[in-house]
Structures are given as C-alpha cells and as structure tokens.
PDB file of N, CA and C in Angstrom:
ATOM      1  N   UNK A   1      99.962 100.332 107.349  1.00  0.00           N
ATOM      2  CA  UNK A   1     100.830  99.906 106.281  1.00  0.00           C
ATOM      3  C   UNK A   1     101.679  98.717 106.709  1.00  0.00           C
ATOM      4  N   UNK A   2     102.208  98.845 108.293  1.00  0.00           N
ATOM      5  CA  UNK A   2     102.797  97.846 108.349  1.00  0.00           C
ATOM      6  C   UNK A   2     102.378  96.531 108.528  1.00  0.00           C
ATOM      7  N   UNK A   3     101.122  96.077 108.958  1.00  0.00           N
ATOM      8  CA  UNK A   3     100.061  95.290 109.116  1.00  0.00           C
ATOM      9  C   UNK A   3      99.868  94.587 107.413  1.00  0.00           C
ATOM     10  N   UNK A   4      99.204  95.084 106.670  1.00  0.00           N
ATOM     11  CA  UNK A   4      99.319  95.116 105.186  1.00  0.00           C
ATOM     12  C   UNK A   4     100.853  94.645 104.409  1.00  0.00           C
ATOM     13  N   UNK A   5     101.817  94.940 104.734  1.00  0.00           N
ATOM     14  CA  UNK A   5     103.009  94.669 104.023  1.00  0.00           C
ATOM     15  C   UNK A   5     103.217  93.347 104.798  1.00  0.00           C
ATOM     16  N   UNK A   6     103.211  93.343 106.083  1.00  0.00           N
ATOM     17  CA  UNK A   6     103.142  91.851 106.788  1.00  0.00           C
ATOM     18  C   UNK A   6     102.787  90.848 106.393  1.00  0.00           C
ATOM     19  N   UNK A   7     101.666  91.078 105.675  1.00  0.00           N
ATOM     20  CA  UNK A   7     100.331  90.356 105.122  1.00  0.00           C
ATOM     21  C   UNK A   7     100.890  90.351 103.612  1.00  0.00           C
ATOM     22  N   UNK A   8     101.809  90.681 102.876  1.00  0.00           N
ATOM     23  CA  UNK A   8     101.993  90.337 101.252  1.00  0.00           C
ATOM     24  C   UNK A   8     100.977  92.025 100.722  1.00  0.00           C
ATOM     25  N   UNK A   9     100.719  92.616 100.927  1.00  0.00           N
ATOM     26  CA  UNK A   9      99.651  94.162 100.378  1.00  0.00           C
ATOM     27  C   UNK A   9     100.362  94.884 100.463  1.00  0.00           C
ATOM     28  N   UNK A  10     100.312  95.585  99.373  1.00  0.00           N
ATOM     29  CA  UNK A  10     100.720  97.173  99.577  1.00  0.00           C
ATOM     30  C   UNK A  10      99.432  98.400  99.620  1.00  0.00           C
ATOM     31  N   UNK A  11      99.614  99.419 100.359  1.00  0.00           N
ATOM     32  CA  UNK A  11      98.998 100.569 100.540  1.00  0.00           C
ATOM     33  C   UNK A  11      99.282 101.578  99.308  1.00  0.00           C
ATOM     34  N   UNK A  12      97.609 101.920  98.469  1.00  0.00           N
ATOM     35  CA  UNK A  12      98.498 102.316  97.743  1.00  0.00           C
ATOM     36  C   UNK A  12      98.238 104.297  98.439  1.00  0.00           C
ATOM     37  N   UNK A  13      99.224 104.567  98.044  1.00  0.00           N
ATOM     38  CA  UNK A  13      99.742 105.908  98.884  1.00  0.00           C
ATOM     39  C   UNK A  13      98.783 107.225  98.187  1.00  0.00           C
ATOM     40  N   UNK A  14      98.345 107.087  96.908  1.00  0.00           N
ATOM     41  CA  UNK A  14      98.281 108.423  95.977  1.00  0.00           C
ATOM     42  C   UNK A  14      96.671 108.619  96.893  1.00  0.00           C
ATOM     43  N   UNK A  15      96.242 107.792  97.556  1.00  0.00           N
ATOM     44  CA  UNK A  15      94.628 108.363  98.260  1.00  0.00           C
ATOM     45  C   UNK A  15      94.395 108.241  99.864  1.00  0.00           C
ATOM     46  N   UNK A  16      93.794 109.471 100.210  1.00  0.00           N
ATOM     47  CA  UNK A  16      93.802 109.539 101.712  1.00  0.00           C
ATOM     48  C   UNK A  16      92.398 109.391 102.096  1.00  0.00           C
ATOM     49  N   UNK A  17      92.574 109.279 103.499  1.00  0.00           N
ATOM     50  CA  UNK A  17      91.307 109.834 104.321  1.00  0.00           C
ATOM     51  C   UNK A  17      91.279 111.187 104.372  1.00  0.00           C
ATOM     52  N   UNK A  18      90.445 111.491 105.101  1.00  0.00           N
ATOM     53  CA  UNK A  18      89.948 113.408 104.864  1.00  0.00           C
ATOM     54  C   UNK A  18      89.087 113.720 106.318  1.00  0.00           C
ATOM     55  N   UNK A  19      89.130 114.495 106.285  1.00  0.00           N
ATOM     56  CA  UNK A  19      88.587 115.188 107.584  1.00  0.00           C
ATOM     57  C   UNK A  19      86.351 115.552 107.071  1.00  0.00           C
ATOM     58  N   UNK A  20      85.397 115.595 108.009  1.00  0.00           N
ATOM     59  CA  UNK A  20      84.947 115.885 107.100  1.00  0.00           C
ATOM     60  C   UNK A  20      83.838 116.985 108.051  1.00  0.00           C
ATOM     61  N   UNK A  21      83.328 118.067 107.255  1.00  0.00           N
ATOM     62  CA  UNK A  21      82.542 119.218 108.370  1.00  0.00           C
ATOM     63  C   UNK A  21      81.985 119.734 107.474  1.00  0.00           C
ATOM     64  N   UNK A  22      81.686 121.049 107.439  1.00  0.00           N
ATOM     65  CA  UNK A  22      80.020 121.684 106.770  1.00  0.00           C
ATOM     66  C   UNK A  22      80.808 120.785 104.827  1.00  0.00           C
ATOM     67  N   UNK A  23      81.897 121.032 104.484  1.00  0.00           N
ATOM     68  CA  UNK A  23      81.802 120.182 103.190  1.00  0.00           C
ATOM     69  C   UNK A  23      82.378 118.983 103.233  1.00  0.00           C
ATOM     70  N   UNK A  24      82.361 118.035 102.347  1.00  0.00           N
ATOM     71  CA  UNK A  24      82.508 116.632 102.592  1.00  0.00           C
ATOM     72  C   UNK A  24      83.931 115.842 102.612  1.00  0.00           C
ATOM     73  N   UNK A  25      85.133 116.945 101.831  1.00  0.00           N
ATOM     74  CA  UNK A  25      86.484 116.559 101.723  1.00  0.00           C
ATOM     75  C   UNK A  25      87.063 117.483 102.335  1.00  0.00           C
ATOM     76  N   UNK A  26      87.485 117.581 103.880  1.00  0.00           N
ATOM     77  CA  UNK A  26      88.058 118.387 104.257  1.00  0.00           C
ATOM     78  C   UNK A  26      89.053 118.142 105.367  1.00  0.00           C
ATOM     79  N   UNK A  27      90.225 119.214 105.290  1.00  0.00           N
ATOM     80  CA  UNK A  27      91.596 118.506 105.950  1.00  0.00           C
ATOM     81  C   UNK A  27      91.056 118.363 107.487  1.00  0.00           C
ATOM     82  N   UNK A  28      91.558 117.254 108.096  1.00  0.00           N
ATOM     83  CA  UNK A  28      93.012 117.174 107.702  1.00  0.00           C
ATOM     84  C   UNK A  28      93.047 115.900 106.415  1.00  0.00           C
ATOM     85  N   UNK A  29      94.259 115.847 105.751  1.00  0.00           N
ATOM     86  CA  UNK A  29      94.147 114.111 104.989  1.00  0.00           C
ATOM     87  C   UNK A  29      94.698 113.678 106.335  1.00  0.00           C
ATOM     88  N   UNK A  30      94.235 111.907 105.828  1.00  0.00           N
ATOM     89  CA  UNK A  30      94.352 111.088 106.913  1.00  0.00           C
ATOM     90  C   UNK A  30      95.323 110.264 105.954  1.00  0.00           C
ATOM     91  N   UNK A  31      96.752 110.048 105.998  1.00  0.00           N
ATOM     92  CA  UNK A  31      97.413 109.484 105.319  1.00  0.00           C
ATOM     93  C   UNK A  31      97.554 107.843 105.770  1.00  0.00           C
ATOM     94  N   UNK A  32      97.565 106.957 104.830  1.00  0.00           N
ATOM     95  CA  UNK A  32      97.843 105.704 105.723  1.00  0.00           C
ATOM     96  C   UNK A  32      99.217 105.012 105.351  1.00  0.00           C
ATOM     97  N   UNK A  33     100.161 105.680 104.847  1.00  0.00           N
ATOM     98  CA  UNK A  33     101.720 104.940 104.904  1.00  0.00           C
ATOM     99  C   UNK A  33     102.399 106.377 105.658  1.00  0.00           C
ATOM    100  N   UNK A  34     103.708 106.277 105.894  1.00  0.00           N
ATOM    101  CA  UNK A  34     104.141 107.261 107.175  1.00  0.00           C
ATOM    102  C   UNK A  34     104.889 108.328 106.078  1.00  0.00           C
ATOM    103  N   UNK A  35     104.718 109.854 106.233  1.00  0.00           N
ATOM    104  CA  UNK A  35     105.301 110.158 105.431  1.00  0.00           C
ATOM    105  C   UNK A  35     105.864 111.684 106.338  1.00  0.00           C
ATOM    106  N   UNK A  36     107.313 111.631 105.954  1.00  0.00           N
ATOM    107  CA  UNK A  36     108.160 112.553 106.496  1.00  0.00           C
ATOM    108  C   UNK A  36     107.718 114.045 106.399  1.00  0.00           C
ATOM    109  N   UNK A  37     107.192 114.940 107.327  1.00  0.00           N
ATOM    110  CA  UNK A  37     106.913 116.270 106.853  1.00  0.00           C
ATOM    111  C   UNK A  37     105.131 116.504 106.354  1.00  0.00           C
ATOM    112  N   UNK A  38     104.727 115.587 106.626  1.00  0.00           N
ATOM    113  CA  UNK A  38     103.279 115.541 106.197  1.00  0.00           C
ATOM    114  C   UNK A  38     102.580 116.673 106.896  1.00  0.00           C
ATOM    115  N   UNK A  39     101.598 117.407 106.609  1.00  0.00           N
ATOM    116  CA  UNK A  39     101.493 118.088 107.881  1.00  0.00           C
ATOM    117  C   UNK A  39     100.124 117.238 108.317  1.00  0.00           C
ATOM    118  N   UNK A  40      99.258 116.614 108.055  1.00  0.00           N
ATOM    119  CA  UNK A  40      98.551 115.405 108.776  1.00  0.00           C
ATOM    120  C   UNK A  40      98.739 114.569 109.373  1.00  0.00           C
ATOM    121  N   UNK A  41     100.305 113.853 109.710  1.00  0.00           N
ATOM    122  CA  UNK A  41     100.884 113.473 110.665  1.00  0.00           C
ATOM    123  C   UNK A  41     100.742 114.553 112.061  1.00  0.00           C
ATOM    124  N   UNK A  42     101.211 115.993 111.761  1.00  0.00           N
ATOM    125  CA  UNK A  42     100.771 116.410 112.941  1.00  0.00           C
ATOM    126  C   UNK A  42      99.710 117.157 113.579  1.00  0.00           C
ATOM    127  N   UNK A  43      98.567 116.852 112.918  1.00  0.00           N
ATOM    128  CA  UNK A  43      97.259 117.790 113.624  1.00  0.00           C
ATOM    129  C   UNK A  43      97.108 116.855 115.098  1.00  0.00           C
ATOM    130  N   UNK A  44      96.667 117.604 115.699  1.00  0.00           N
ATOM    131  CA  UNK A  44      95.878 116.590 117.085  1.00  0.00           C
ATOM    132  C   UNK A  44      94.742 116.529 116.871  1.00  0.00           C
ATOM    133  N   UNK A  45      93.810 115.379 117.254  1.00  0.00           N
ATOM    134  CA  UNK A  45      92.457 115.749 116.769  1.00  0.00           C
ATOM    135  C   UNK A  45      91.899 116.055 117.879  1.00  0.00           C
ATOM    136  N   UNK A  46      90.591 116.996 117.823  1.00  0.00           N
ATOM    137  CA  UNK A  46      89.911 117.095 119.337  1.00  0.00           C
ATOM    138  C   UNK A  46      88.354 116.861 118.990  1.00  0.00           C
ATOM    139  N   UNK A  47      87.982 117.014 120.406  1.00  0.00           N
ATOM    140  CA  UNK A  47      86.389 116.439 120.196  1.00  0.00           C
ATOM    141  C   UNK A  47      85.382 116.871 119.817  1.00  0.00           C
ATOM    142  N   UNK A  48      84.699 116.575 118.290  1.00  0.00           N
ATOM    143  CA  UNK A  48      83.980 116.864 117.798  1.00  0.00           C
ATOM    144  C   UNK A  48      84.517 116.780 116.481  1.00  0.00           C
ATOM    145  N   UNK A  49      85.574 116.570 116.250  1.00  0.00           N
ATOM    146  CA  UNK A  49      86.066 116.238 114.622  1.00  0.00           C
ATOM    147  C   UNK A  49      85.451 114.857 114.289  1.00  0.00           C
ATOM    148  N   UNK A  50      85.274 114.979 113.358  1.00  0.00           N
ATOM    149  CA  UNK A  50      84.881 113.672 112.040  1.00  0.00           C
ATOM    150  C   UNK A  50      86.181 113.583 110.936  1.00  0.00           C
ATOM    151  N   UNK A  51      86.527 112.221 110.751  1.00  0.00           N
ATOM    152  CA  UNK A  51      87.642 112.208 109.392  1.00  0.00           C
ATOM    153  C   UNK A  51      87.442 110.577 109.055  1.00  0.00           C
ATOM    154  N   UNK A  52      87.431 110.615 108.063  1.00  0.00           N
ATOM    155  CA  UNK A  52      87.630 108.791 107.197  1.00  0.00           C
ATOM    156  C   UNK A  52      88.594 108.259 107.214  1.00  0.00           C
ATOM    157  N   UNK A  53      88.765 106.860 107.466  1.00  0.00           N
ATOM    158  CA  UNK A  53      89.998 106.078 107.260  1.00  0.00           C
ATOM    159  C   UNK A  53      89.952 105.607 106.589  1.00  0.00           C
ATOM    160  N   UNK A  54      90.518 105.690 105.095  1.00  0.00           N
ATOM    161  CA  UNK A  54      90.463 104.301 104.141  1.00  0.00           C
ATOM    162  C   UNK A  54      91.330 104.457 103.290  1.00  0.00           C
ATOM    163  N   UNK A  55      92.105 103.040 103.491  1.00  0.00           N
ATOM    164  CA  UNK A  55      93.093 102.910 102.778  1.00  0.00           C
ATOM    165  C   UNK A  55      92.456 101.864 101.987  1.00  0.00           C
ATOM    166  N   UNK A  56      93.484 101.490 100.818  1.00  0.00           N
ATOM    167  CA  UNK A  56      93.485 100.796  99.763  1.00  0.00           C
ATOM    168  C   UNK A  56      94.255  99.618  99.780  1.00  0.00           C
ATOM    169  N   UNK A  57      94.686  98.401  99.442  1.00  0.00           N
ATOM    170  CA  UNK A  57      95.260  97.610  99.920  1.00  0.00           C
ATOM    171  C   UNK A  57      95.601  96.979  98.328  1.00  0.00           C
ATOM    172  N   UNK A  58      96.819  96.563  97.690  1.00  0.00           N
ATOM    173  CA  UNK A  58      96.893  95.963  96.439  1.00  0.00           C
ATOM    174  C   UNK A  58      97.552  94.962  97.078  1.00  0.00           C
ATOM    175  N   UNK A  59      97.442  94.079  96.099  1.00  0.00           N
ATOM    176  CA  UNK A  59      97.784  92.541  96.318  1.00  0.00           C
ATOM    177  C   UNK A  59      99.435  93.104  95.509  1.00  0.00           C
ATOM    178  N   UNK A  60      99.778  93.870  94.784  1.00  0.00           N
ATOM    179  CA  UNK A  60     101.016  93.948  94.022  1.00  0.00           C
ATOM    180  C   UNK A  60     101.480  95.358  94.452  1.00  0.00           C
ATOM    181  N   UNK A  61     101.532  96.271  93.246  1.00  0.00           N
ATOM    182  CA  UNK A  61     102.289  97.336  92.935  1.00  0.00           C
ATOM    183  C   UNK A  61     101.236  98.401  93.950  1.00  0.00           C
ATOM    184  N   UNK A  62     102.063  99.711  94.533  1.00  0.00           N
ATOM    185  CA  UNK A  62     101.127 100.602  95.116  1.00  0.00           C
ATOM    186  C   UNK A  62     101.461 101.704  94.304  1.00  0.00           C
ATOM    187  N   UNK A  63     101.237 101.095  93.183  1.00  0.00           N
ATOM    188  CA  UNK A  63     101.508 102.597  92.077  1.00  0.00           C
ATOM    189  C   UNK A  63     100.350 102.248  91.292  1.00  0.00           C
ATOM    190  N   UNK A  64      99.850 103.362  91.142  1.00  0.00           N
ATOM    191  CA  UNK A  64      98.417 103.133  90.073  1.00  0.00           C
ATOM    192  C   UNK A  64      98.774 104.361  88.881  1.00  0.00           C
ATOM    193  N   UNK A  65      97.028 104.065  87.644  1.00  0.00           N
ATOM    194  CA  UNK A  65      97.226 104.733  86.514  1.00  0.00           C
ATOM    195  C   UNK A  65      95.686 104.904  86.669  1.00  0.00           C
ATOM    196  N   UNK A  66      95.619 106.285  86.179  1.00  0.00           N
ATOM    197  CA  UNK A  66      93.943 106.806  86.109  1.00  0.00           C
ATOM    198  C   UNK A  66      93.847 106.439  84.732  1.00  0.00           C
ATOM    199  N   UNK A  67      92.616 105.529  84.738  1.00  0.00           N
ATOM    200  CA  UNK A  67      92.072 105.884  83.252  1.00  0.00           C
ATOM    201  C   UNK A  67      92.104 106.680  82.133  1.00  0.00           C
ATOM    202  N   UNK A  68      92.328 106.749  81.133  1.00  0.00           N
ATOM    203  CA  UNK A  68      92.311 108.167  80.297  1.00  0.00           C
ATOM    204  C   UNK A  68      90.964 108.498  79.733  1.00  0.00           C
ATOM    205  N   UNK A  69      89.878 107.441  79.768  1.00  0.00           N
ATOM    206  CA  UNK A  69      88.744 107.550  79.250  1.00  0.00           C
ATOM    207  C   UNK A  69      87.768 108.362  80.158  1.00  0.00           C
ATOM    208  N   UNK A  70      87.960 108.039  81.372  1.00  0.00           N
ATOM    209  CA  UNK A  70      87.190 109.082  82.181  1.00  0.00           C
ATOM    210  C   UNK A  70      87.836 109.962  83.051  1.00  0.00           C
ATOM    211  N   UNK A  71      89.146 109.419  83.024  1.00  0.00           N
ATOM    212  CA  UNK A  71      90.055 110.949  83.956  1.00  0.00           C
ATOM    213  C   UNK A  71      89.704 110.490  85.611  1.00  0.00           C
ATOM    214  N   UNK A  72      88.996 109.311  85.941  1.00  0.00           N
ATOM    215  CA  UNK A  72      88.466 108.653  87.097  1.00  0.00           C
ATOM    216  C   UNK A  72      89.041 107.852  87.817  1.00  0.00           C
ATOM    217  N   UNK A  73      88.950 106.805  87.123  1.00  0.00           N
ATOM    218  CA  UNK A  73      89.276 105.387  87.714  1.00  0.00           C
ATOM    219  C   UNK A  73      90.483 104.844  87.683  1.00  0.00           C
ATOM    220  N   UNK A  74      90.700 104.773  88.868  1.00  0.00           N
ATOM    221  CA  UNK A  74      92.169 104.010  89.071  1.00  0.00           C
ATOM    222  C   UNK A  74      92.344 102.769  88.884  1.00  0.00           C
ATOM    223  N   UNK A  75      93.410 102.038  88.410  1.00  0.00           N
ATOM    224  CA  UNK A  75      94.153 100.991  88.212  1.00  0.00           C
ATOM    225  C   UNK A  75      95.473 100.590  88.838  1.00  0.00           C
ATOM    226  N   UNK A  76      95.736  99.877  89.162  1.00  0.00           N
ATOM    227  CA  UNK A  76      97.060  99.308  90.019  1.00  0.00           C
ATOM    228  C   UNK A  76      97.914  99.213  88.622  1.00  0.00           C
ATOM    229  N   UNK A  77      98.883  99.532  88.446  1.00  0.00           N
ATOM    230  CA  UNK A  77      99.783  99.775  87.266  1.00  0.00           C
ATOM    231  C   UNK A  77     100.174  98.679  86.992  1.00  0.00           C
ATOM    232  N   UNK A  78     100.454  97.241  87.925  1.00  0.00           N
ATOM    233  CA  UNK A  78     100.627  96.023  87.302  1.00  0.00           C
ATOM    234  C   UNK A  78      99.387  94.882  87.091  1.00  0.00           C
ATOM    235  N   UNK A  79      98.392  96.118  87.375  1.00  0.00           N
ATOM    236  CA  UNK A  79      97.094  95.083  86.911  1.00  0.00           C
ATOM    237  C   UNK A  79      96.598  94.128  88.277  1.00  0.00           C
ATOM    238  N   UNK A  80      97.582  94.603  89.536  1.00  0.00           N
ATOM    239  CA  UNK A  80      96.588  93.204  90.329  1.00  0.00           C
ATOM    240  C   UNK A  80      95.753  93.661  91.444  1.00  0.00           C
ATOM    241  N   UNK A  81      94.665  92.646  91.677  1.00  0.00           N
ATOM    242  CA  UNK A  81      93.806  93.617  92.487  1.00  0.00           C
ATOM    243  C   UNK A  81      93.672  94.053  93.424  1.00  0.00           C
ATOM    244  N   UNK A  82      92.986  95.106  93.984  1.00  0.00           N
ATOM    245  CA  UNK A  82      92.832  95.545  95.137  1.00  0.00           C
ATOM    246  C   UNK A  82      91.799  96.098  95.685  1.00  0.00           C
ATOM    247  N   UNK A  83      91.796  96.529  96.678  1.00  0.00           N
ATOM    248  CA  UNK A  83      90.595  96.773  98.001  1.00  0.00           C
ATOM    249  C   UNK A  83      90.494  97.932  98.420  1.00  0.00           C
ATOM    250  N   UNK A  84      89.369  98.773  98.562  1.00  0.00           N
ATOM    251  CA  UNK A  84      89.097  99.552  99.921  1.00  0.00           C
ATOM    252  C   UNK A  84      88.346  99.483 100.865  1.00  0.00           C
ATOM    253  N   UNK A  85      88.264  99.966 102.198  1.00  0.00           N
ATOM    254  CA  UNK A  85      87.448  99.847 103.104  1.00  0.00           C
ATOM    255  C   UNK A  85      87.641 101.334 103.634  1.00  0.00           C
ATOM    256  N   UNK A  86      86.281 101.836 104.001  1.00  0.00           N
ATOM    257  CA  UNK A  86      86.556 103.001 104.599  1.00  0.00           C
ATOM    258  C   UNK A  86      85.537 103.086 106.258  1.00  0.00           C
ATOM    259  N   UNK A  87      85.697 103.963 106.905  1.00  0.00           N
ATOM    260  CA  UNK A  87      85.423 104.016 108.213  1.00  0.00           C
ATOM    261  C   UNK A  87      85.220 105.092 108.032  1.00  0.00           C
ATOM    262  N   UNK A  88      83.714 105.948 108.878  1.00  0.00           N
ATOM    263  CA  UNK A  88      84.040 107.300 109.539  1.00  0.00           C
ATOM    264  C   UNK A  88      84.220 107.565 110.914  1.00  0.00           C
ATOM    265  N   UNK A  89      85.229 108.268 111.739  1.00  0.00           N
ATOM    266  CA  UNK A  89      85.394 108.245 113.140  1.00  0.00           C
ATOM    267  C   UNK A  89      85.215 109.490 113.245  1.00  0.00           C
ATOM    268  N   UNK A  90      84.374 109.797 114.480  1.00  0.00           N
ATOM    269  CA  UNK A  90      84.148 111.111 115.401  1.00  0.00           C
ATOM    270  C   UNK A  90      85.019 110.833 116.897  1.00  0.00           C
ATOM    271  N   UNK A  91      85.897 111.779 117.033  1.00  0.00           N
ATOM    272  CA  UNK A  91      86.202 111.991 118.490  1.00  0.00           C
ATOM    273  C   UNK A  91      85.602 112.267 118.933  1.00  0.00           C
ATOM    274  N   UNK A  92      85.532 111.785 120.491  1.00  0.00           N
ATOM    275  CA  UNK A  92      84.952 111.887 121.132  1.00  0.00           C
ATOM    276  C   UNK A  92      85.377 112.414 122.744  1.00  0.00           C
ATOM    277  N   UNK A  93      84.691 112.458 123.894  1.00  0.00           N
ATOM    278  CA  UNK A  93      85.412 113.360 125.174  1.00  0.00           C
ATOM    279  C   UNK A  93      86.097 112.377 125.759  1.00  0.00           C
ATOM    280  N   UNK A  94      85.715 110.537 125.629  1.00  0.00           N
ATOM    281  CA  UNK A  94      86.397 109.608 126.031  1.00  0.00           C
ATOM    282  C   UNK A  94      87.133 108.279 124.718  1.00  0.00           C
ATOM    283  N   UNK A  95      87.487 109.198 123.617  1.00  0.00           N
ATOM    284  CA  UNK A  95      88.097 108.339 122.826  1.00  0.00           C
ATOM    285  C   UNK A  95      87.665 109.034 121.402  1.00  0.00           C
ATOM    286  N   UNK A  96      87.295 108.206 120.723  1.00  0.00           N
ATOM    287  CA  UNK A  96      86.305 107.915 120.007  1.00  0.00           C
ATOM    288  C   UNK A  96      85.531 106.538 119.338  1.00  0.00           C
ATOM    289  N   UNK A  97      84.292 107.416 118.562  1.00  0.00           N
ATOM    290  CA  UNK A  97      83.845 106.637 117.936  1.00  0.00           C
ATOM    291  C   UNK A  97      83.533 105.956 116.456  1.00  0.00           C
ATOM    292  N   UNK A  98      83.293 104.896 116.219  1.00  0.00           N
ATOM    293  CA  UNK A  98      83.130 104.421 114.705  1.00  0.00           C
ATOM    294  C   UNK A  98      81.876 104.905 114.625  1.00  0.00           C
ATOM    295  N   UNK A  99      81.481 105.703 113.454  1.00  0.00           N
ATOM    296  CA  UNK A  99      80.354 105.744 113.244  1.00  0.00           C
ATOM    297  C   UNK A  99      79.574 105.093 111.912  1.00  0.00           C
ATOM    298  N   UNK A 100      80.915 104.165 111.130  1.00  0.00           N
ATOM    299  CA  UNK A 100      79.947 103.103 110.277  1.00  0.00           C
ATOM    300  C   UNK A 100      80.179 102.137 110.557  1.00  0.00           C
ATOM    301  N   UNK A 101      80.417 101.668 111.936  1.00  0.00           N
ATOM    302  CA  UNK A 101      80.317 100.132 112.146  1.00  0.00           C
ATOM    303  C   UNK A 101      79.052  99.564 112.051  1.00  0.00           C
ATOM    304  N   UNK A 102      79.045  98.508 111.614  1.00  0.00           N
ATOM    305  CA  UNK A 102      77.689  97.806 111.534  1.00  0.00           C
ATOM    306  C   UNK A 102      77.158  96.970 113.270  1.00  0.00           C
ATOM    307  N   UNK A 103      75.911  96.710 113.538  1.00  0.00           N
ATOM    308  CA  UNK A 103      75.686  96.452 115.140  1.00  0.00           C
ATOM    309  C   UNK A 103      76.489  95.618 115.062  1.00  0.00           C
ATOM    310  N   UNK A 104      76.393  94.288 114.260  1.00  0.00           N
ATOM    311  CA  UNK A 104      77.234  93.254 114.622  1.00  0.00           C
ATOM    312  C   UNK A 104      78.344  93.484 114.742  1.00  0.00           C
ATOM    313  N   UNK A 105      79.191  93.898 114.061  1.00  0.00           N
ATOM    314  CA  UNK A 105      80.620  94.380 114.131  1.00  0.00           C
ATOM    315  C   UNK A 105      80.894  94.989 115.911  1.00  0.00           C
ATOM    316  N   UNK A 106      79.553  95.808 116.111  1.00  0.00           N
ATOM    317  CA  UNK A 106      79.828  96.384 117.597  1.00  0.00           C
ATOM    318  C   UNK A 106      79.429  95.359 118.641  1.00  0.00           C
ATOM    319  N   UNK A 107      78.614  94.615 118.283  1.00  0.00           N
ATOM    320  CA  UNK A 107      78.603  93.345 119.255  1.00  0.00           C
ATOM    321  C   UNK A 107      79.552  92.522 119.293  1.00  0.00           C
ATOM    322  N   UNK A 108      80.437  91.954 118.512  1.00  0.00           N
ATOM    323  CA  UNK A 108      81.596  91.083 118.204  1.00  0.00           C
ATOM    324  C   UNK A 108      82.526  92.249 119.026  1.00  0.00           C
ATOM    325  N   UNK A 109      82.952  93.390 118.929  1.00  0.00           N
ATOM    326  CA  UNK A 109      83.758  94.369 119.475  1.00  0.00           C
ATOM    327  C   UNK A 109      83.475  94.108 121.101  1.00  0.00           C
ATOM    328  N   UNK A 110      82.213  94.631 121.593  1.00  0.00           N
ATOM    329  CA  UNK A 110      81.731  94.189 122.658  1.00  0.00           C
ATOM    330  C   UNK A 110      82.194  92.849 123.598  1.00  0.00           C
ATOM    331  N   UNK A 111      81.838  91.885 122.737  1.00  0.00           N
ATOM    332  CA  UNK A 111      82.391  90.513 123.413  1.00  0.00           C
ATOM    333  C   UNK A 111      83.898  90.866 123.566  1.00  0.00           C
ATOM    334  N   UNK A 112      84.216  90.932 122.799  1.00  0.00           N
ATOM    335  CA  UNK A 112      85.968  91.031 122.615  1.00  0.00           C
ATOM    336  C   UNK A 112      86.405  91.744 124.102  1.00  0.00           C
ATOM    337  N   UNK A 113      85.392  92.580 124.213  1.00  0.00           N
ATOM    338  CA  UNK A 113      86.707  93.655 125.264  1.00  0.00           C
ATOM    339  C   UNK A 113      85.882  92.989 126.618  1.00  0.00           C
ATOM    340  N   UNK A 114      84.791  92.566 126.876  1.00  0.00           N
ATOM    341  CA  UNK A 114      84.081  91.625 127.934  1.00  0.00           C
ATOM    342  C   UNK A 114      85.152  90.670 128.121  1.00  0.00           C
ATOM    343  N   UNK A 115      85.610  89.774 127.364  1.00  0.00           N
ATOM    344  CA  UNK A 115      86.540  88.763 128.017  1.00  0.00           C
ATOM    345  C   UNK A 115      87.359  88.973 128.342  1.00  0.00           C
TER     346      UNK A 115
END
C-alpha cells in the first residue's frame, strides 16, 4: 500500500488474497493495506502453504460499487481506473516460491540477484 500511495494509487481494501488447499478460497486472507486486529496479519506461514497476492490498485477512490445488474462486478465509485495483478506463493523450507512467475520474469529475477 505504501509503495502504491507513493506512486499516486490507492489499494482498494474491500478484496484480499486467500490462502489456497483441497478448496480454492481459503484462509488465511492475505490483506494488502495494514489493518488493526486483522487476524491475517497474524498467522505465520509454514512450509507447504499456498496463498495469492493480489491487490488492486485505483488510479482514484479505493471505495468501489458492485453492479446491481449482476451482483458481480466492481466499480471504483469515482469511475477511475484500475488494476489487478495476482501471484500464487508456496512456502517453502528455504523461503519461498512464486509459482506464476513467467520464465522470463525468473530470468530477469535471476540476473538481478547475480549482480
């Protein structure tokens, strides 16, 4: 969030990451602005968990409005646009790992930590 607000974006808050195992939305949420009392702020993760990171990023307001036509789709409440990107990470025994990085992305990563 603070990266993003740096940058002119807001995070918008109402959607998390998720944990994910035999079903596909499962805790912990992975919150991405800081929130007092969360209890996903304090899980530890250990090795062998899977969870998504993806936040949302608006160019304006981080308040949105669901559609009423399908009960679905979100909207940024002042209309301006925005982004997601999501990631899945598995811990691992020495860190972890991305498991939707693309090769290139892991080759560019690669160089990076080589120099």
């Amino acid at each position: 969030r603070d990266l993003a607000k740096a940058n002119g974006f807001s995070v918008i808050p109402a959607f998390c990451g998720h944990g994910i195992g035999h079903e596909f939305h499962t805790p912990p949420d992975i919150v991405h602005i800081p929130l007092d009392g969360c209890e996903s702020q304090h899980v530890t993760m250990k090795e062998g968990m899977t969870f998504t990171i993806e936040p949302i990023l608006s160019e304006g307001t981080d308040m949105i409005a669901i559609l009423e036509d399908d009960g679905w789709t979100a909207l940024s409440e002042d209309g301006s646009r925005s982004a997601q990107f999501e990631h899945t990470v598995l811990i691992t025994s020495g860190g972890c790992e991305i498991l939707t990085i693309s090769e290139e992305e892991l080759k560019r990563e690669r160089k990076k930590k080589d120099a």
